[in-house]
N, C-alpha and C. Protein backbone atom coordinates (compact mmCIF):
# COMPACT_ATOMS: atom_id res chain seq x y z
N UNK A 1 7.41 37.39 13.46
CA UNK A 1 8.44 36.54 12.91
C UNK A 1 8.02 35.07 12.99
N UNK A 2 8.03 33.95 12.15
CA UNK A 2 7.88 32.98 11.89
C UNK A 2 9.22 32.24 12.45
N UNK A 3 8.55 30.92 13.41
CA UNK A 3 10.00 30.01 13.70
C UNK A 3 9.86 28.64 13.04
N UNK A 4 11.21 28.05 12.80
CA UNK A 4 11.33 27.31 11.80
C UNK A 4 10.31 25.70 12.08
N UNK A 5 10.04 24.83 11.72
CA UNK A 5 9.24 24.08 12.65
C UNK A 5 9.74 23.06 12.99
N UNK A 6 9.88 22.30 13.81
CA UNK A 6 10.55 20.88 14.59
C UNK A 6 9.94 19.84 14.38
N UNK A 7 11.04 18.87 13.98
CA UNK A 7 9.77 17.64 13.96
C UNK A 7 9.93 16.78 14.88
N UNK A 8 8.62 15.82 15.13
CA UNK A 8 7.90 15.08 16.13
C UNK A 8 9.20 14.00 16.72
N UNK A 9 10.34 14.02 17.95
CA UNK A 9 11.18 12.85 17.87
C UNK A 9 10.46 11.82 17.69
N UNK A 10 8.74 11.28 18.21
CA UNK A 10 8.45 9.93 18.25
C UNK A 10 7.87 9.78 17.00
N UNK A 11 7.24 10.51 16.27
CA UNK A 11 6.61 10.08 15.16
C UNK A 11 8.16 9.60 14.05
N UNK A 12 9.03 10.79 14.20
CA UNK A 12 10.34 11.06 13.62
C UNK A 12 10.82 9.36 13.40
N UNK A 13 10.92 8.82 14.37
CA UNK A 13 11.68 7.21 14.89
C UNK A 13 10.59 6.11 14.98
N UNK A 14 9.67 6.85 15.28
CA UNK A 14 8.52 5.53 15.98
C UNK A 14 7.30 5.55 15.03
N UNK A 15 7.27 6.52 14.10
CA UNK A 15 6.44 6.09 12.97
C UNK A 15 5.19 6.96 12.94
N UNK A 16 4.35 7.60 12.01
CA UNK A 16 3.04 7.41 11.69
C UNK A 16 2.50 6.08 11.35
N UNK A 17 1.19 6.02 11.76
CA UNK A 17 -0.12 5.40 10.89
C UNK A 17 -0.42 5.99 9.51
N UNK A 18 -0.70 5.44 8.36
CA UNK A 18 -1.20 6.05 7.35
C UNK A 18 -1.80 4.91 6.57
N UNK A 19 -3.31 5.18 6.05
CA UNK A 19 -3.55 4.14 5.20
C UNK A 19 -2.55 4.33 3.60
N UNK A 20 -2.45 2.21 3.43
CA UNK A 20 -1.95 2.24 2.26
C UNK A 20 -2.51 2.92 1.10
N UNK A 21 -2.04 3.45 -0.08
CA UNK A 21 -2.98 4.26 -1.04
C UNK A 21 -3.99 3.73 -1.94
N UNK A 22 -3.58 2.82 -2.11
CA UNK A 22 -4.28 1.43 -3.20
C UNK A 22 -5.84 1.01 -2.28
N UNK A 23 -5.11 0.95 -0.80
CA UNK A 23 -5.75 -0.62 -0.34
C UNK A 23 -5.90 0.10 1.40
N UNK A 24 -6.77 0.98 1.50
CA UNK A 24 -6.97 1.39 2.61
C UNK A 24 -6.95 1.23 4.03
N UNK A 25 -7.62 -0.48 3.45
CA UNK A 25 -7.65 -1.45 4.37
C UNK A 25 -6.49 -1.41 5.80
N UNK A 26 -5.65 -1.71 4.89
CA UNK A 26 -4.12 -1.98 5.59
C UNK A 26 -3.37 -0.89 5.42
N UNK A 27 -2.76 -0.31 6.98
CA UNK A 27 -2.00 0.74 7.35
C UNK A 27 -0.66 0.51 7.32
N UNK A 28 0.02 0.94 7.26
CA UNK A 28 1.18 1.29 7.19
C UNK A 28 2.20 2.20 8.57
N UNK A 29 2.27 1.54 9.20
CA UNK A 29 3.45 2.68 10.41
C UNK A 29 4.80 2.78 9.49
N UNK A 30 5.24 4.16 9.18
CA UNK A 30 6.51 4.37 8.75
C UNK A 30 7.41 5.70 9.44
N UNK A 31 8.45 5.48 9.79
CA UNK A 31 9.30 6.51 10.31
C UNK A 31 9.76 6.76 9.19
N UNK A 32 10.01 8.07 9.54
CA UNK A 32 10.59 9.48 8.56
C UNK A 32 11.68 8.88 7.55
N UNK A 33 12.17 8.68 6.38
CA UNK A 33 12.68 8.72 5.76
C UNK A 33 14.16 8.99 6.04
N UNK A 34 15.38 8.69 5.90
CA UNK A 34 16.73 8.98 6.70
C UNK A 34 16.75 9.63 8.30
N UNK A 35 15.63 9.08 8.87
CA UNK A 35 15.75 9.15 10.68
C UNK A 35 17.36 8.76 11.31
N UNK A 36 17.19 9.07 12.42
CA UNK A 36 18.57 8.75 13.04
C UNK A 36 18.80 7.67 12.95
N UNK A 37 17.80 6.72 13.48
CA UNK A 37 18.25 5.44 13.16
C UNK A 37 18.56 4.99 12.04
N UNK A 38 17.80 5.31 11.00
CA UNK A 38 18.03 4.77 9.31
C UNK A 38 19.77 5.69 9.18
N UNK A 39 20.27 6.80 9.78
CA UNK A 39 21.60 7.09 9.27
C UNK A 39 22.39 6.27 9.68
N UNK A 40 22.22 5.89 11.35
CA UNK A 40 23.18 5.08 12.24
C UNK A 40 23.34 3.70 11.49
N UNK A 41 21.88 2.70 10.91
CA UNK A 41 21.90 1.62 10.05
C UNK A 41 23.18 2.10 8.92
N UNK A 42 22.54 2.80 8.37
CA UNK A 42 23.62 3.17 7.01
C UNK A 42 24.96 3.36 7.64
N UNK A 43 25.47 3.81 8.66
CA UNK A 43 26.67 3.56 8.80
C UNK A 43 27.37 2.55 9.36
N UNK A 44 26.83 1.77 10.31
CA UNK A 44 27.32 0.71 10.80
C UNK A 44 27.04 -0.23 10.21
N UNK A 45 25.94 -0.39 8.84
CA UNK A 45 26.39 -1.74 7.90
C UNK A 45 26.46 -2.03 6.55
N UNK A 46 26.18 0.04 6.57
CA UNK A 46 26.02 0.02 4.72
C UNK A 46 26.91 0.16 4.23
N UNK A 47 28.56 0.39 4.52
CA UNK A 47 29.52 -0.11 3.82
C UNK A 47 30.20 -1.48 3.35
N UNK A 48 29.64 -2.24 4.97
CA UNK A 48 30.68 -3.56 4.56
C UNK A 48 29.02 -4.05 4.04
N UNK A 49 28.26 -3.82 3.79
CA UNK A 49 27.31 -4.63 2.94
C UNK A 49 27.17 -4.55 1.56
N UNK A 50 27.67 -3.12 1.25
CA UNK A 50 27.78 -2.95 0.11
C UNK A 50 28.93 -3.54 -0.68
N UNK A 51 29.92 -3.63 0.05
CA UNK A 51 31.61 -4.61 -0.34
C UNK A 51 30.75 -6.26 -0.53
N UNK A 52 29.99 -6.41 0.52
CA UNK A 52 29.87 -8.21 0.07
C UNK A 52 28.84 -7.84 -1.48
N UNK A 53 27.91 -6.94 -1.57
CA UNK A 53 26.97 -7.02 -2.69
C UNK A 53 28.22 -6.95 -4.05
N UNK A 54 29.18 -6.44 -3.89
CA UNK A 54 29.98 -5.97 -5.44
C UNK A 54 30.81 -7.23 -5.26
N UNK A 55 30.88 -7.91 -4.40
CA UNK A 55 31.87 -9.06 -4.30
C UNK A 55 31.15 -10.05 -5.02
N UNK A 56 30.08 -10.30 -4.62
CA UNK A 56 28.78 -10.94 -5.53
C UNK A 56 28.25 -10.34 -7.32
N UNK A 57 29.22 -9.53 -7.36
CA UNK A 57 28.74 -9.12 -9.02
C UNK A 57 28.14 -8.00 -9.35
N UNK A 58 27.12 -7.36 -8.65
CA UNK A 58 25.91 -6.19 -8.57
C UNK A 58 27.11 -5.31 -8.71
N UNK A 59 26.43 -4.56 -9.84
CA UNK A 59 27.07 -2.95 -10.05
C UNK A 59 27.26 -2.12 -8.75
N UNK A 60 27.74 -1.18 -8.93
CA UNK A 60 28.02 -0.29 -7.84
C UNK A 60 26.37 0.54 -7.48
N UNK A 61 25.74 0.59 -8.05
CA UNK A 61 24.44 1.39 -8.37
C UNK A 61 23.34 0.14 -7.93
N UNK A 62 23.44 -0.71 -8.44
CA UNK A 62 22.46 -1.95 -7.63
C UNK A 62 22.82 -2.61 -6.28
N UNK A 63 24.01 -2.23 -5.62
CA UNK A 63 24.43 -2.59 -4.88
C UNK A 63 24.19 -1.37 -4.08
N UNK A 64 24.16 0.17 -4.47
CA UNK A 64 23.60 1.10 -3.36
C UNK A 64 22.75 0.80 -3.18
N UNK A 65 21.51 0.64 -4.29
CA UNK A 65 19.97 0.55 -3.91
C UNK A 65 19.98 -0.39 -3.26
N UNK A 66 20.26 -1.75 -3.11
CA UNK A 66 19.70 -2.67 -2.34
C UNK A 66 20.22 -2.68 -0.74
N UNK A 67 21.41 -1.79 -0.96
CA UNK A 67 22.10 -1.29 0.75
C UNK A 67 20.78 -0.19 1.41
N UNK A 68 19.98 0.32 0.34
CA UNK A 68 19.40 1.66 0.77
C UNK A 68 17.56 0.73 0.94
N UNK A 69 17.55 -0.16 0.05
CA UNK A 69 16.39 -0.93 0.16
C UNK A 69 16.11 -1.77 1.89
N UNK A 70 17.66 -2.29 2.14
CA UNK A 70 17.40 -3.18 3.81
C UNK A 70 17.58 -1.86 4.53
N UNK A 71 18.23 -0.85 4.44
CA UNK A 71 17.90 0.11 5.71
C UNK A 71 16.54 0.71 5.74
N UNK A 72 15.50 0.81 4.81
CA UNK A 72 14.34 1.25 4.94
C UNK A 72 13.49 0.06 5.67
N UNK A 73 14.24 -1.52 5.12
CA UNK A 73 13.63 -2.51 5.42
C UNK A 73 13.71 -2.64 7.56
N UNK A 74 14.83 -2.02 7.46
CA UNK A 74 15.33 -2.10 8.86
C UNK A 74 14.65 -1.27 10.08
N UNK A 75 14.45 0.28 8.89
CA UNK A 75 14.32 1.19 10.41
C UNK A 75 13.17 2.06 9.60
N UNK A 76 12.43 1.91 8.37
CA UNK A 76 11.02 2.88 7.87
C UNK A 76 9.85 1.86 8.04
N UNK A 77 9.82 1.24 7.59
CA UNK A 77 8.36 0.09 7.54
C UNK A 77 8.44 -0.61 8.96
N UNK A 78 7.69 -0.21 10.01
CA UNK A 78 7.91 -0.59 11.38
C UNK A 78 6.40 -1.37 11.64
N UNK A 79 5.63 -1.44 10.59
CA UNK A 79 4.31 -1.85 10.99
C UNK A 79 3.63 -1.78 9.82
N UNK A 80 2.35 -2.71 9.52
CA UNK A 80 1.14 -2.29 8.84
C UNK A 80 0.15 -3.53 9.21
N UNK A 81 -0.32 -3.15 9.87
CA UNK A 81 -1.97 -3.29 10.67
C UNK A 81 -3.13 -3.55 9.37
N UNK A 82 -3.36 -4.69 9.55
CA UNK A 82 -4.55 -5.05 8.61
C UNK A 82 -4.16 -5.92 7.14
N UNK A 83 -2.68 -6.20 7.08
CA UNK A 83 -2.02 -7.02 6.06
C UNK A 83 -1.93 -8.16 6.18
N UNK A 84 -2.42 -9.11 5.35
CA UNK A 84 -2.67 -10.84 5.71
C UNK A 84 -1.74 -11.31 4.51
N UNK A 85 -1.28 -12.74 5.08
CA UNK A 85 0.02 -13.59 4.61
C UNK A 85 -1.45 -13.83 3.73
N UNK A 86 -0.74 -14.96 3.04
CA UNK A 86 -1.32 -15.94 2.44
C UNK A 86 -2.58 -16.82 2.63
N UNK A 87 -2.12 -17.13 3.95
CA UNK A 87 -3.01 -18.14 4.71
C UNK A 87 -4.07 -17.32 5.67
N UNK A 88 -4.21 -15.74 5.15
CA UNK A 88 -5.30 -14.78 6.38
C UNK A 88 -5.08 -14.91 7.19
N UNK A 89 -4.16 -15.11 7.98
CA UNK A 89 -3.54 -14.55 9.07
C UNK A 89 -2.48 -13.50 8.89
N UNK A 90 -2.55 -12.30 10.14
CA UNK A 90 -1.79 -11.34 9.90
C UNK A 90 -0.67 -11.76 9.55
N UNK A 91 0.17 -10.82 8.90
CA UNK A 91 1.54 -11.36 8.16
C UNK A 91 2.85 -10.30 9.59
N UNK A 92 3.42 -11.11 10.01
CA UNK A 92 4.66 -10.49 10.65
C UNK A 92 5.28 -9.42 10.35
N UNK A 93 5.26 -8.11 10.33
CA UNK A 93 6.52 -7.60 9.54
C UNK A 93 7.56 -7.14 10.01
N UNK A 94 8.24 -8.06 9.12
CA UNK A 94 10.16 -8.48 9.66
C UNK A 94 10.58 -7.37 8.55
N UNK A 95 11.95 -7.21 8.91
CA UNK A 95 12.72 -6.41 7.61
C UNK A 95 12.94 -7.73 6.08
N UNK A 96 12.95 -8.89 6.84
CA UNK A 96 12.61 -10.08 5.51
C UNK A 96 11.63 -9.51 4.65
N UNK A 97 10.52 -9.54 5.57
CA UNK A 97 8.84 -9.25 4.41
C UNK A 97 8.67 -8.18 4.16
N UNK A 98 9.70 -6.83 4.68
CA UNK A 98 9.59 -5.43 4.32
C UNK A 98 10.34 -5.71 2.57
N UNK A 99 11.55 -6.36 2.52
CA UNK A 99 12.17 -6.20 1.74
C UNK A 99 12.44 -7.33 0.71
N UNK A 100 11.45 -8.10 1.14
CA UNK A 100 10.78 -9.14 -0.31
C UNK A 100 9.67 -8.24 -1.02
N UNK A 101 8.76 -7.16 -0.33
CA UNK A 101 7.99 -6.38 -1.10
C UNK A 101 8.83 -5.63 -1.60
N UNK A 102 9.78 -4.56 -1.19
CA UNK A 102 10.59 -3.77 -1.89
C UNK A 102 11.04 -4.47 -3.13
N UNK A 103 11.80 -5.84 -3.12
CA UNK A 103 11.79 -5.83 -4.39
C UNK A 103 11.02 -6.55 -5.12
N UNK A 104 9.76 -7.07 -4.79
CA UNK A 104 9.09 -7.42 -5.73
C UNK A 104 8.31 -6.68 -7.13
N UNK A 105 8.61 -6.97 -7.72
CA UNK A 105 8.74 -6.32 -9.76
C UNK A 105 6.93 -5.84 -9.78
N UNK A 106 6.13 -6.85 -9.05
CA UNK A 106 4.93 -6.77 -9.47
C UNK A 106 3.75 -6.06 -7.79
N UNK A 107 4.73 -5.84 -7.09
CA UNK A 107 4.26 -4.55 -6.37
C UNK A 107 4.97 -3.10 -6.38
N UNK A 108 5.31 -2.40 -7.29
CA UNK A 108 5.85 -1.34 -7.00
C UNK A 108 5.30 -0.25 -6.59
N UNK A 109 3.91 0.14 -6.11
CA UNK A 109 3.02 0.58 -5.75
C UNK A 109 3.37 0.65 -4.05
N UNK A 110 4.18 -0.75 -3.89
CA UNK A 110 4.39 -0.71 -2.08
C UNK A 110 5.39 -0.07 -2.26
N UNK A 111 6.82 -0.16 -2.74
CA UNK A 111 8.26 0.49 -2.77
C UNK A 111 7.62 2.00 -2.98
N UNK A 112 6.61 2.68 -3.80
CA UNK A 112 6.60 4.25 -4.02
C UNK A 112 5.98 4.73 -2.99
N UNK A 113 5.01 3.91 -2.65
CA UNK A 113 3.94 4.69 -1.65
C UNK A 113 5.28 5.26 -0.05
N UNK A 114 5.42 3.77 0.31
CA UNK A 114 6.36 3.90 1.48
C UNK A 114 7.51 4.57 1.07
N UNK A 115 8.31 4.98 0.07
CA UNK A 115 9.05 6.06 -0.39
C UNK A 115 9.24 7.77 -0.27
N UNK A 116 7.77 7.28 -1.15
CA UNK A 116 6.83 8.69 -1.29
C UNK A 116 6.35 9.50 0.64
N UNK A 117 5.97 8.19 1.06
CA UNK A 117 4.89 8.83 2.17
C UNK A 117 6.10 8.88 3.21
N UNK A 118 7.08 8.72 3.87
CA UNK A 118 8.07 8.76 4.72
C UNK A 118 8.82 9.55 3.92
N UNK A 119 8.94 10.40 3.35
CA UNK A 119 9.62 11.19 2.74
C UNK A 119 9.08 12.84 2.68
N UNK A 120 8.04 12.57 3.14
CA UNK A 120 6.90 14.06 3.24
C UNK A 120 7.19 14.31 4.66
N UNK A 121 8.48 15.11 4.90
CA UNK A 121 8.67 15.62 6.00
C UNK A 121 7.37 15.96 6.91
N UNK A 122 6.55 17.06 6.22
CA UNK A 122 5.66 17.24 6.48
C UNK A 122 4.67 16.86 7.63
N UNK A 123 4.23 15.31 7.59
CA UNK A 123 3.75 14.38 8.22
C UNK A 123 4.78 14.36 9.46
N UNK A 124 6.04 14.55 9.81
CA UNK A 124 6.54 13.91 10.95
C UNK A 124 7.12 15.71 11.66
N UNK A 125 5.99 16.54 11.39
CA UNK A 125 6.28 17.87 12.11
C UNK A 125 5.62 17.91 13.56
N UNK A 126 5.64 18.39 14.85
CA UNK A 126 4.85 18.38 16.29
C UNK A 126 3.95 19.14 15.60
N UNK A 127 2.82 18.71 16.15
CA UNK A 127 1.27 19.31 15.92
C UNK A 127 1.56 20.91 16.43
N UNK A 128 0.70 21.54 15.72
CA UNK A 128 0.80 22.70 16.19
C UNK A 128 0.13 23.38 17.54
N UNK A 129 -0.86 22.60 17.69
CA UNK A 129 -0.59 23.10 19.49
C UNK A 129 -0.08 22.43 20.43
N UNK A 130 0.61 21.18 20.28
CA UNK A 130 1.60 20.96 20.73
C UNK A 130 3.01 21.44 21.21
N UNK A 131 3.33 21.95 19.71
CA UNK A 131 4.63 23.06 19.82
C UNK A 131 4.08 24.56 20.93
N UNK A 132 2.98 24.89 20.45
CA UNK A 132 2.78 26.00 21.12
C UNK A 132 2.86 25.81 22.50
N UNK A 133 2.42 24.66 23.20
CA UNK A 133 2.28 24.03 24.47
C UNK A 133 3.50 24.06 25.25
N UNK A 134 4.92 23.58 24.40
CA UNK A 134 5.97 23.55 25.10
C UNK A 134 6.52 25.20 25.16
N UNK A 135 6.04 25.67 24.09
CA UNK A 135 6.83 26.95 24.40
C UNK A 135 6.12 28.27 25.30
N UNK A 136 5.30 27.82 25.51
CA UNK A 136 4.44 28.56 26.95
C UNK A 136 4.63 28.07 27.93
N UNK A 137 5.10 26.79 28.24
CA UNK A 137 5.56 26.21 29.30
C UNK A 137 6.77 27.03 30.20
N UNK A 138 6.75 27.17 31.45
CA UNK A 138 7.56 27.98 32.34
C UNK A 138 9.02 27.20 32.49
N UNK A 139 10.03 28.15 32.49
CA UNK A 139 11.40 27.22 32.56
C UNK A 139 11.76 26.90 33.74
């Protein structure tokens, strides 16, 4: 019988490494795609944020995405190692500079990849002899 598989709590919250797809160079740490934390964000500020975005004009539909754009900004893009500002020095990454790339028109290559790649459950499963490790373990 086959058991179902569990995924990693630290990778789950605390991220993989993965090179960017374009640009190898520079890695990317991203936690799982709607992690606990990214639900807990969405609830404790993605309603009243979404009330100030429609208060400001934004459709109901541009006003989800950009509620759904700062919680990735908040709790998926936790790192990328090897990314330089302007001036070649490493660039900080704040949920600011997560989510000036998200919406920038003329990188959308960063919004799919980090979409795409925190979204492949897959990646945030316990290694497999890992799992096997705990469950041979004596109670």
């Amino acid at each position: 019988m086959a058991q179902l598989k569990r995924l990693d709590p630290i990778k789950n919250e605390k991220g993989i490494e993965v090179p960017f797809p374009l640009q190898p160079e520079i890695r990317l740490c991203l936690a799982r795609m709607n992690n606990p934390v990214m639900q807990r964000w969405m609830r404790f500020h993605g309603p009243e944020r979404k009330r100030q975005l429609l208060a400001q004009g934004l459709s109901s539909d541009a006003a989800a995405d950009q509620v759904f754009m700062e919680a990735v900004a908040n709790t998926v893009v936790l790192g990328w190692p090897g990314l330089d500002g302007a001036d070649g020095q490493p660039l900080p990454c704040t949920p600011e500079a997560v989510l000036g790339f998200l919406q920038d028109e003329l990188l959308p290559h960063f919004k799919e990849a980090v979409y795409t790649i925190s979204s492949e459950t897959n990646r945030y499963f316990e290694q497999e002899h890992e799992a096997a490790a705990k469950n041979s373990e004596p109670a």
